[in-house]
C-alpha atoms as a PDB file:
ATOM      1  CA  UNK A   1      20.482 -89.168  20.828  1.00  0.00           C
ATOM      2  CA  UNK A   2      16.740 -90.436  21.860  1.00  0.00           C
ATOM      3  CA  UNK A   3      14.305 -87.899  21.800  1.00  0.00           C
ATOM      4  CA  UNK A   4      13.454 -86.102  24.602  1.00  0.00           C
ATOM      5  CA  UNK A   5       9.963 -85.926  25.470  1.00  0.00           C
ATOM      6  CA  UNK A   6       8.313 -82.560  27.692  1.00  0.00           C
ATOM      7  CA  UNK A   7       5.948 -82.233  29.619  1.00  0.00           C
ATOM      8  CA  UNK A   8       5.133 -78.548  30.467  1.00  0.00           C
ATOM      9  CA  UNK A   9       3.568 -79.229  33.765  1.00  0.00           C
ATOM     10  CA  UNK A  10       6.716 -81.379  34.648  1.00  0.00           C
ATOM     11  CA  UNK A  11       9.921 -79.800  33.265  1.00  0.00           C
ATOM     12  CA  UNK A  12      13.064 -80.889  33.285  1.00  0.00           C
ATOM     13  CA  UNK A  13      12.881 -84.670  32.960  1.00  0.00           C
ATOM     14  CA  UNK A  14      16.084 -84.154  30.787  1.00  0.00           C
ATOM     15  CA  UNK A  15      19.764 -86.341  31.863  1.00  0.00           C
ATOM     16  CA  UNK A  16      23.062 -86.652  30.491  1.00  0.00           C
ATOM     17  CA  UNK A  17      22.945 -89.219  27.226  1.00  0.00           C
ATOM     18  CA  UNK A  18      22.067 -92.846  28.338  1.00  0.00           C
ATOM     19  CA  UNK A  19      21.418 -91.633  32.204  1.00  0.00           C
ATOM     20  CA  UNK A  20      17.650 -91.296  33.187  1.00  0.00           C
ATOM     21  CA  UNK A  21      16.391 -88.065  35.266  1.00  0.00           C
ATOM     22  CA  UNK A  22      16.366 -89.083  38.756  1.00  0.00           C
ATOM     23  CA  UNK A  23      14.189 -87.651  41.638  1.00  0.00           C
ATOM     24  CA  UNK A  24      13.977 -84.256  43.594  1.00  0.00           C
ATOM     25  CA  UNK A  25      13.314 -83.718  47.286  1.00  0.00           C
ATOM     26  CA  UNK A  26      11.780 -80.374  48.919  1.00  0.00           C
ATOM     27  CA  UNK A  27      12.224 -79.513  52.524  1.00  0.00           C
ATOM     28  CA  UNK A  28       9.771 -76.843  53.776  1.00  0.00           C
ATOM     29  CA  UNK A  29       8.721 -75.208  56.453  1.00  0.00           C
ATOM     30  CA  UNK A  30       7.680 -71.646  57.869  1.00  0.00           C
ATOM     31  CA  UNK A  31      10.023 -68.885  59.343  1.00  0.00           C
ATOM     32  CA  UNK A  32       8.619 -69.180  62.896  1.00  0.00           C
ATOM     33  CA  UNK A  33       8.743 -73.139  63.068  1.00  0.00           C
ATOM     34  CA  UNK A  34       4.766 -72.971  63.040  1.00  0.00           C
ATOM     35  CA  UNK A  35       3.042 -76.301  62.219  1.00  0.00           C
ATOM     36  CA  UNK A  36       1.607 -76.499  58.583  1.00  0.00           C
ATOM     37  CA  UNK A  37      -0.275 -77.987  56.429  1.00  0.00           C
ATOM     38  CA  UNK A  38       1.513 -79.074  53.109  1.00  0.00           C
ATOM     39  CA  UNK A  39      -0.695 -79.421  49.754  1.00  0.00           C
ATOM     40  CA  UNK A  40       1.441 -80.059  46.664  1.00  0.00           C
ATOM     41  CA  UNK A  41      -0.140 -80.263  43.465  1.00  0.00           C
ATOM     42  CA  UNK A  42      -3.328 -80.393  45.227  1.00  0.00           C
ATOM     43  CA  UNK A  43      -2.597 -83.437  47.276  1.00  0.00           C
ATOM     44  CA  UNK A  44      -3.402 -83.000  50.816  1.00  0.00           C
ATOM     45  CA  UNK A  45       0.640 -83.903  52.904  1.00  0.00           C
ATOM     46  CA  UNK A  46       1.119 -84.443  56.793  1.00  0.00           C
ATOM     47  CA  UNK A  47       0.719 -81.967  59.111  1.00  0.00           C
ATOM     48  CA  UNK A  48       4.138 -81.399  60.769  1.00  0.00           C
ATOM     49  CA  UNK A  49       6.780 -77.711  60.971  1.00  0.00           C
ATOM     50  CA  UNK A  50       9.040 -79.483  59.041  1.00  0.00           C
ATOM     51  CA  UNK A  51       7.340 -81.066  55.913  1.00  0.00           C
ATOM     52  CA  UNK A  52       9.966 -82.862  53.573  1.00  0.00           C
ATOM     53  CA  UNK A  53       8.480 -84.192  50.120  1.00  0.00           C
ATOM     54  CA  UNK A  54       9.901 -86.779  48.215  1.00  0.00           C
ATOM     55  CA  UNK A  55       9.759 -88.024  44.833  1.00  0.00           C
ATOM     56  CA  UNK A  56       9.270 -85.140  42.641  1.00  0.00           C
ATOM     57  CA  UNK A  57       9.940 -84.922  39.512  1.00  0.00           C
ATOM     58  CA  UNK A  58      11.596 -81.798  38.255  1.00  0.00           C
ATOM     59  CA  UNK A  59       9.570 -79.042  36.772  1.00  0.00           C
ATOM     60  CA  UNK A  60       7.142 -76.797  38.039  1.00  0.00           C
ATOM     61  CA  UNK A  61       4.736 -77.611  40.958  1.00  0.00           C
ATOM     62  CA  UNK A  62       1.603 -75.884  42.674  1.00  0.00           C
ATOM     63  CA  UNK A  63       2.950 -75.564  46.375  1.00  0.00           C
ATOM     64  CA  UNK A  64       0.548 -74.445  48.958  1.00  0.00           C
ATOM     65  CA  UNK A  65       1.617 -74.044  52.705  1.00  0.00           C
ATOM     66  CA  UNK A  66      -1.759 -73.296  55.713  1.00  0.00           C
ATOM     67  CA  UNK A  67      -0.570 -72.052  58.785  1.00  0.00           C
ATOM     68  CA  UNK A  68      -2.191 -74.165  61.322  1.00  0.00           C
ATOM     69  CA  UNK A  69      -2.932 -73.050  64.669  1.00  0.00           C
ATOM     70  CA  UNK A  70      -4.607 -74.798  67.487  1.00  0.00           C
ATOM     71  CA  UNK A  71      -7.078 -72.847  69.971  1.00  0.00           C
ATOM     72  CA  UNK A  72      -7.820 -73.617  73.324  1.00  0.00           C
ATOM     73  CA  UNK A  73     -10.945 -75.213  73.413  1.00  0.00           C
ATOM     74  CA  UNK A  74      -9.701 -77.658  70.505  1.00  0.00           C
ATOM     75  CA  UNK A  75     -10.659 -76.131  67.432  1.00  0.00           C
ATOM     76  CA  UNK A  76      -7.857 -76.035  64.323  1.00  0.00           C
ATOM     77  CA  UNK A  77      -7.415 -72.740  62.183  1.00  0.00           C
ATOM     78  CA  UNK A  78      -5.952 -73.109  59.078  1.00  0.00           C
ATOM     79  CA  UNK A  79      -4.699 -70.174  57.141  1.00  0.00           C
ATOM     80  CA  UNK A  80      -3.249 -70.138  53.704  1.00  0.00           C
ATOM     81  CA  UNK A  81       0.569 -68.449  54.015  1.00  0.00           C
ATOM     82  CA  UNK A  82       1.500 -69.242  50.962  1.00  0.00           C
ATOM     83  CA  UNK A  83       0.470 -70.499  47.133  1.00  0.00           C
ATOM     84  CA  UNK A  84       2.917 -70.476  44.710  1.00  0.00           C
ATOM     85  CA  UNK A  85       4.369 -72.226  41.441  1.00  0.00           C
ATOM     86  CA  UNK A  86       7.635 -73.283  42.216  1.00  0.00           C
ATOM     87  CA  UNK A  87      10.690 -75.056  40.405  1.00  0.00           C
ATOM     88  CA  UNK A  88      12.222 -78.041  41.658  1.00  0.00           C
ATOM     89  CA  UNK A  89      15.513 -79.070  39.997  1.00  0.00           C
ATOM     90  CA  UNK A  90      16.725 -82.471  38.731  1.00  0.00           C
ATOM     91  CA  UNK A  91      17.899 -84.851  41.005  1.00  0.00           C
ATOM     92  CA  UNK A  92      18.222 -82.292  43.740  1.00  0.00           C
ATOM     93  CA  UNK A  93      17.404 -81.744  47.733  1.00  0.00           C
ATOM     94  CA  UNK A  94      15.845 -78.679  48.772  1.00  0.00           C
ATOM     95  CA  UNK A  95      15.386 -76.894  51.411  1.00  0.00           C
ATOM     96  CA  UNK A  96      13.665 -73.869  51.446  1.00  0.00           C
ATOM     97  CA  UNK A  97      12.290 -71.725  53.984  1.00  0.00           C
ATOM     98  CA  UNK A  98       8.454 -69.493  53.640  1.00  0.00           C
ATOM     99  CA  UNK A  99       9.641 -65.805  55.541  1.00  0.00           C
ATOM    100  CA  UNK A 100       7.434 -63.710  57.068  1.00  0.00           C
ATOM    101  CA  UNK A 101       6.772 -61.800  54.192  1.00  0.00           C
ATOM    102  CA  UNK A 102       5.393 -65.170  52.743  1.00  0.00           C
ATOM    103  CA  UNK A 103       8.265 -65.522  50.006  1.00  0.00           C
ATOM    104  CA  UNK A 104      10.114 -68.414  49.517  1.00  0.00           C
ATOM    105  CA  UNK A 105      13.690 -68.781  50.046  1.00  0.00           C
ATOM    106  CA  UNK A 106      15.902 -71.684  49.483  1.00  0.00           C
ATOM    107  CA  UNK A 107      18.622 -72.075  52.096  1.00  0.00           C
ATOM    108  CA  UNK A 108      20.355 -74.775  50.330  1.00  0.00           C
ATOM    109  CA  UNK A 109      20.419 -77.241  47.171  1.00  0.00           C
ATOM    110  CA  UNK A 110      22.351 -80.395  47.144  1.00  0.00           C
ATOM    111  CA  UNK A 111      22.183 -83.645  45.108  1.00  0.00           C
ATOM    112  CA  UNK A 112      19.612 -85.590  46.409  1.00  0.00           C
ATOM    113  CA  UNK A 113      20.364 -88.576  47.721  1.00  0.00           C
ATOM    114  CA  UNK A 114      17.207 -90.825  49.323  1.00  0.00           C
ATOM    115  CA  UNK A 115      18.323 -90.245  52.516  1.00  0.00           C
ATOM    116  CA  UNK A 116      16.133 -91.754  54.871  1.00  0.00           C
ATOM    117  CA  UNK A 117      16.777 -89.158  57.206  1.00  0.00           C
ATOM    118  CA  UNK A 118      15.723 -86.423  54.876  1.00  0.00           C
ATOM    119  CA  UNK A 119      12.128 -87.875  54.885  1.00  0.00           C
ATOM    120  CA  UNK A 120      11.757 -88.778  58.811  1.00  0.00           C
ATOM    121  CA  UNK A 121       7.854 -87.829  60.174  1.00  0.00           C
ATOM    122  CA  UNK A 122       6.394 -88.454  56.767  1.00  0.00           C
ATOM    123  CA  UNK A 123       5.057 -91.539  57.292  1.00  0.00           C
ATOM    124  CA  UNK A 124       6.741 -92.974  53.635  1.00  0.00           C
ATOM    125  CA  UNK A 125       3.829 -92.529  52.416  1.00  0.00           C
ATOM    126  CA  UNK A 126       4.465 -89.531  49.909  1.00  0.00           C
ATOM    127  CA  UNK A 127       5.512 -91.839  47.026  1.00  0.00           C
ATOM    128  CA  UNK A 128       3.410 -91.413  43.502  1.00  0.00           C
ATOM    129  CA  UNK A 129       1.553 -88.591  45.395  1.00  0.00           C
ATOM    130  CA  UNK A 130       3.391 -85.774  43.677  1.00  0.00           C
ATOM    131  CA  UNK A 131       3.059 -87.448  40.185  1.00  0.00           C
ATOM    132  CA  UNK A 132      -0.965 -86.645  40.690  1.00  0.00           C
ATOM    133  CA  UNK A 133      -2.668 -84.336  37.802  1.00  0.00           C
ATOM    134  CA  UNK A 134       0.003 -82.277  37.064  1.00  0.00           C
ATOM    135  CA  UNK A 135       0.246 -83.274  32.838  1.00  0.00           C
ATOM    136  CA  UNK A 136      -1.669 -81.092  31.283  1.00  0.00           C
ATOM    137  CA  UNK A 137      -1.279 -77.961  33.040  1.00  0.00           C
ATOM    138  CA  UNK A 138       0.778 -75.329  31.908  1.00  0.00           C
ATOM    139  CA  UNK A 139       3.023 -72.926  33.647  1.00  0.00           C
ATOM    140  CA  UNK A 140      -0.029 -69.854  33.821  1.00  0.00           C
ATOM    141  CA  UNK A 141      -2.293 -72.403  35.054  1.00  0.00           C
ATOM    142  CA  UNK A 142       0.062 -72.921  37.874  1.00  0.00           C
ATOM    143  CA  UNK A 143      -0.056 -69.256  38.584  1.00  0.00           C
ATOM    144  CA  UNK A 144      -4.036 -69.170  38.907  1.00  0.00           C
ATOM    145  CA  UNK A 145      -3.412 -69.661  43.032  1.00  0.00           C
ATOM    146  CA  UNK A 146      -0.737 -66.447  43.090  1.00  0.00           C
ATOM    147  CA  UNK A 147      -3.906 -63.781  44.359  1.00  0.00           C
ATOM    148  CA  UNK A 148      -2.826 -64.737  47.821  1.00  0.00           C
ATOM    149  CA  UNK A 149       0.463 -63.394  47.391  1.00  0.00           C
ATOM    150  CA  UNK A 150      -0.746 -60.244  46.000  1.00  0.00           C
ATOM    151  CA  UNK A 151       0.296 -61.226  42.061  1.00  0.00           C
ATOM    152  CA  UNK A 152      -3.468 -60.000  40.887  1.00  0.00           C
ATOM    153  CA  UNK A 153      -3.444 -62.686  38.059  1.00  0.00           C
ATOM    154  CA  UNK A 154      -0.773 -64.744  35.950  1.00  0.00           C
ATOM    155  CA  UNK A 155       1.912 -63.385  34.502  1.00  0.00           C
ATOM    156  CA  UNK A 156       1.118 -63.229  30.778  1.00  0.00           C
ATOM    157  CA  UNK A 157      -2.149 -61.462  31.640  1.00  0.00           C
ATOM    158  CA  UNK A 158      -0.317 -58.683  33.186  1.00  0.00           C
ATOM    159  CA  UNK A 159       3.386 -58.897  31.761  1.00  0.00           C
ATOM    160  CA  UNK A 160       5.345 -59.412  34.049  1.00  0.00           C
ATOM    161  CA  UNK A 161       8.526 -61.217  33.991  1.00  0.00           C
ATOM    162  CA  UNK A 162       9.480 -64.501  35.430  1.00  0.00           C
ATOM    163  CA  UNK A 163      10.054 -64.211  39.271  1.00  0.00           C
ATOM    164  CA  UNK A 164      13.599 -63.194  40.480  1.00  0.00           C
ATOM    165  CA  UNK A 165      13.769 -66.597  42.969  1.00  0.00           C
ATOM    166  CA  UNK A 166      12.497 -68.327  39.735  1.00  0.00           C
ATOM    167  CA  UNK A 167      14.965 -67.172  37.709  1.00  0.00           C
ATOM    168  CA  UNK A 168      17.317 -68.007  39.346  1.00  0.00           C
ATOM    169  CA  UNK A 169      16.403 -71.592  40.203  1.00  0.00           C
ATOM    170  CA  UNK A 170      16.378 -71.568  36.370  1.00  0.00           C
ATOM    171  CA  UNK A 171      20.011 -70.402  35.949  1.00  0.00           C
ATOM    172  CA  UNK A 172      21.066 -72.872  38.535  1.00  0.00           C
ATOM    173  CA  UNK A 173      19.530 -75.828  36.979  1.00  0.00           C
ATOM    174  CA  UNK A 174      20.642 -75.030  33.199  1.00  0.00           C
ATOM    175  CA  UNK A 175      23.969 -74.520  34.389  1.00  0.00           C
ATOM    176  CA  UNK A 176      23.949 -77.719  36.169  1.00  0.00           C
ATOM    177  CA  UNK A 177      23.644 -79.728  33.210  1.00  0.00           C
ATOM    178  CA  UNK A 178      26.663 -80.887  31.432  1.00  0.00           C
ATOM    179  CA  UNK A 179      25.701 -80.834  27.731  1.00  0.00           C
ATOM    180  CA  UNK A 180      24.926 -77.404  25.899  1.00  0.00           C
ATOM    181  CA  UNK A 181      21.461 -79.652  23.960  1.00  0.00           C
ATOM    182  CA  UNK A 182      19.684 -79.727  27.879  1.00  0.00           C
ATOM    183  CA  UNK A 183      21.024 -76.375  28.555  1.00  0.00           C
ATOM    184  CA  UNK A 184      19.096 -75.421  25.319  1.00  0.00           C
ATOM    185  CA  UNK A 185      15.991 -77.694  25.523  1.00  0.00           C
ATOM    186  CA  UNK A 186      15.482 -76.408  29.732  1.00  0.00           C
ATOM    187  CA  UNK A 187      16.148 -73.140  29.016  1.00  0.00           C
ATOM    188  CA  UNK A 188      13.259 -73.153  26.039  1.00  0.00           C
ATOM    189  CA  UNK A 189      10.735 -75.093  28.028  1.00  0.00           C
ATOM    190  CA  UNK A 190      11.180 -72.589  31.389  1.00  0.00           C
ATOM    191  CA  UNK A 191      10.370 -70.132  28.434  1.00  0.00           C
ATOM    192  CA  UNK A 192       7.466 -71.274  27.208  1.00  0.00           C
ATOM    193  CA  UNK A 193       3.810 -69.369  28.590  1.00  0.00           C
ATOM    194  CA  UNK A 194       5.615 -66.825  30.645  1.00  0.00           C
ATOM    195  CA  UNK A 195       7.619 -63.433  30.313  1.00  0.00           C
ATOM    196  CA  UNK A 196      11.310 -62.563  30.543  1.00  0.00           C
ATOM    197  CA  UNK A 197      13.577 -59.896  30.624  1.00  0.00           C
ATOM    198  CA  UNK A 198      16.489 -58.684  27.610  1.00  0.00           C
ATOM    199  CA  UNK A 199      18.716 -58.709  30.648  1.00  0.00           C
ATOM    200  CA  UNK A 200      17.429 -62.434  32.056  1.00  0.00           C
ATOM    201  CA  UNK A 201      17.718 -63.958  27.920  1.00  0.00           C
ATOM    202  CA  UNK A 202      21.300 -62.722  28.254  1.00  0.00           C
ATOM    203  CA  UNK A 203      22.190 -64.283  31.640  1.00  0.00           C
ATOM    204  CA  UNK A 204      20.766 -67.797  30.352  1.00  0.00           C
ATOM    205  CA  UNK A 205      22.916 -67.584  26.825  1.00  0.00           C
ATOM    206  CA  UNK A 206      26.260 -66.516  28.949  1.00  0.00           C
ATOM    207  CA  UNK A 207      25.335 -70.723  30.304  1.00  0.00           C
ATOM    208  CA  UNK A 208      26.087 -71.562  26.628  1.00  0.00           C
ATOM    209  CA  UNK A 209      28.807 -72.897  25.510  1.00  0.00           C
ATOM    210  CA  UNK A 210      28.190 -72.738  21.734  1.00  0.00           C
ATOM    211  CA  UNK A 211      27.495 -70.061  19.566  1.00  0.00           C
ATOM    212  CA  UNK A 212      24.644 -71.525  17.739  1.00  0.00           C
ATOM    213  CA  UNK A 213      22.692 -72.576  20.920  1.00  0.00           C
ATOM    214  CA  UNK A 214      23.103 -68.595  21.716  1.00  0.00           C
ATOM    215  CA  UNK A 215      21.337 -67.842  18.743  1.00  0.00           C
ATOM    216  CA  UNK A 216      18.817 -70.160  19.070  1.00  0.00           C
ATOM    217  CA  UNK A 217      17.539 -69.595  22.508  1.00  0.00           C
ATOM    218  CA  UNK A 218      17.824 -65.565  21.612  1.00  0.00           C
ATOM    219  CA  UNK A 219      15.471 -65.861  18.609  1.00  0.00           C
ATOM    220  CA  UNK A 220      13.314 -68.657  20.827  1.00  0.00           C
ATOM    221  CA  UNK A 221      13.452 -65.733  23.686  1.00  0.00           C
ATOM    222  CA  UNK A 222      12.645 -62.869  21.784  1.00  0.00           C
ATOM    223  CA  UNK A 223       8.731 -63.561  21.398  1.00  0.00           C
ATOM    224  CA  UNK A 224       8.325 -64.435  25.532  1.00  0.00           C
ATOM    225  CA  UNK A 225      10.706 -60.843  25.740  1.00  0.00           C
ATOM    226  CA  UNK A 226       8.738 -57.693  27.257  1.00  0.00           C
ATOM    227  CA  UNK A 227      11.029 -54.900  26.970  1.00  0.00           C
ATOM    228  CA  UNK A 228      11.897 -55.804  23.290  1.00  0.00           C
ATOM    229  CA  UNK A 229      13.373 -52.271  22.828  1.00  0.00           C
ATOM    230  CA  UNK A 230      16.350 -53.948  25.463  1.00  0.00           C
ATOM    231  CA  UNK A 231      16.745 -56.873  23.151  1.00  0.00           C
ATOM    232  CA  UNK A 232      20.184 -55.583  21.700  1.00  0.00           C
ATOM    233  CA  UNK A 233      21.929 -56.077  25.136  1.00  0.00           C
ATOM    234  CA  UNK A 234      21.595 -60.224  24.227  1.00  0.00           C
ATOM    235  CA  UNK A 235      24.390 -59.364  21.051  1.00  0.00           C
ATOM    236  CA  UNK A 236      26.775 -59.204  24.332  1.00  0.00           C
ATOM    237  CA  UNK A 237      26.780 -62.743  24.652  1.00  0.00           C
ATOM    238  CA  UNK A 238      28.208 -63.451  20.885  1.00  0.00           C
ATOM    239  CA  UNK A 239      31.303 -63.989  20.061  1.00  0.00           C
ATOM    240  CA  UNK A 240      30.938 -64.012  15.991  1.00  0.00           C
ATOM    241  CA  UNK A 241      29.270 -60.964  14.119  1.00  0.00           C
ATOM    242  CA  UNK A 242      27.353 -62.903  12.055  1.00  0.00           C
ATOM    243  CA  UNK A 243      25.305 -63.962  15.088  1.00  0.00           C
ATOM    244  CA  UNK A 244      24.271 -60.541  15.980  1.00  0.00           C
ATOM    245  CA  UNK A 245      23.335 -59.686  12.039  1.00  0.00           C
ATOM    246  CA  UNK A 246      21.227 -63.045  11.706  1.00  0.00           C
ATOM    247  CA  UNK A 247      19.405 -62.734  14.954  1.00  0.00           C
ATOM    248  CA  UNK A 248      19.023 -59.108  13.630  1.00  0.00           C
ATOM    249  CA  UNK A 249      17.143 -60.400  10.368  1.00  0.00           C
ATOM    250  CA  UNK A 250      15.223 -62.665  12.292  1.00  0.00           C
ATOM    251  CA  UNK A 251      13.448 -59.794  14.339  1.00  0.00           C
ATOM    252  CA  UNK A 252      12.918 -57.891  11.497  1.00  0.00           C
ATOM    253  CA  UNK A 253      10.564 -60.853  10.008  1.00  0.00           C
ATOM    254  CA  UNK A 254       8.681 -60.772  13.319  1.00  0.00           C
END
């Protein structure tokens, strides 16, 4: 099997032996149909109330959404609503929705499919735009913008676990795959510069099929794993004894 190669800033770029990753699209828009202002991994998008983005490449993206408003005597106010690091799947459409508690929430994910529909009022001219800066930056760096949302810093500063609408964008992607080796290798790189839970480690091994994938994402886990004391709840997802006795010995060398 060719190597895979990762990027941190895109994850993801993973597809069944011999197939190549394709594409993702993101529909967005606020709760109250307001127009916005879309700027997505720093590049400036269209003004419009329904923004759709094409091209993306699976992984983790800086997604910023101003609230504009227009006054009467012609002036524009633009107001940040939201700034957040959010996943976008392989080969997926999605369409997500900002509420007005400024939280995203994705109403729907389907296999994308270059619709032309899907990308009316954006002028085609979105390709390449979302490939911009993004190697490089890692998954806290992403989280830099999150003081708007009332985060107070990145995650590993303040250990705290991976988002529950992260997570379980996460989940849905690794369980998308067809072949335990991307399960594995997704799972790992979601993993890597941020903080789970005992309880999320176990949800993401119960998407293995094979025992020794279970181990190794556990032991991979384990250091990115706040409530450590927890960590014996992850045994429930083995099937063989001798799993729980060598992840066992492998904490103990910690």
């Amino acid at each position: 099997m060719k190597k895979h190669f990762i990027i941190f800033a895109t994850i993801l770029l993973f597809a069944s032996i011999g197939v190549f990753a394709k594409n993702s699209e993101l529909s967005i828009r606020l709760f109250d149909n307001s127009e916005i202002e879309v700027h997505f991994n720093n590049q400036i998008l269209y003004n419009s109330n329904t923004y759709t983005i094409s091209n993306i490449r699976s992984g983790n993206h800086l997604l910023k959404v101003f609230r504009v408003r227009h006054n009467a005597n012609g002036r524009v106010n633009r107001s940040l609503f939201f700034s957040r690091s959010i996943f976008i799947p392989n080969n997926t459409f999605v369409e997500a929705i900002i509420d007005r508690n400024r939280n995203l929430i994705i109403l729907s994910e389907r296999p994308s499919g270059n619709n032309e529909t899907n990308n009316e009022g954006n002028h085609g001219n979105n390709h390449g735009n979302n490939h911009g800066n993004n190697h490089g930056n890692n998954y806290n760096n992403n989280h830099v913008d999150n003081h708007a949302n009332n985060h107070g810093g990145n995650y590993d500063n303040d250990n705290r676990p991976m988002e529950d609408y992260e997570f379980s964008m996460l989940k849905s992607t690794v369980a998308s795959q067809s072949f335990d080796s991307n399960k594995l290798s997704i799972a790992k790189t979601a993993l890597r510069r941020t903080k789970i839970l005992s309880r999320q480690t176990l949800e993401l091994m119960e998407l293995l099929s094979f025992e020794s994938n279970k181990l190794s994402l556990a032991k991979y886990a384990y250091d990115y794993t706040i409530d450590k004391g927890n960590y014996f709840i992850v045994n429930n997802a083995f099937s063989f004894s001798s799993s729980v006795d060598e992840l066992s010995r492998y904490i103990s060398r910690r």
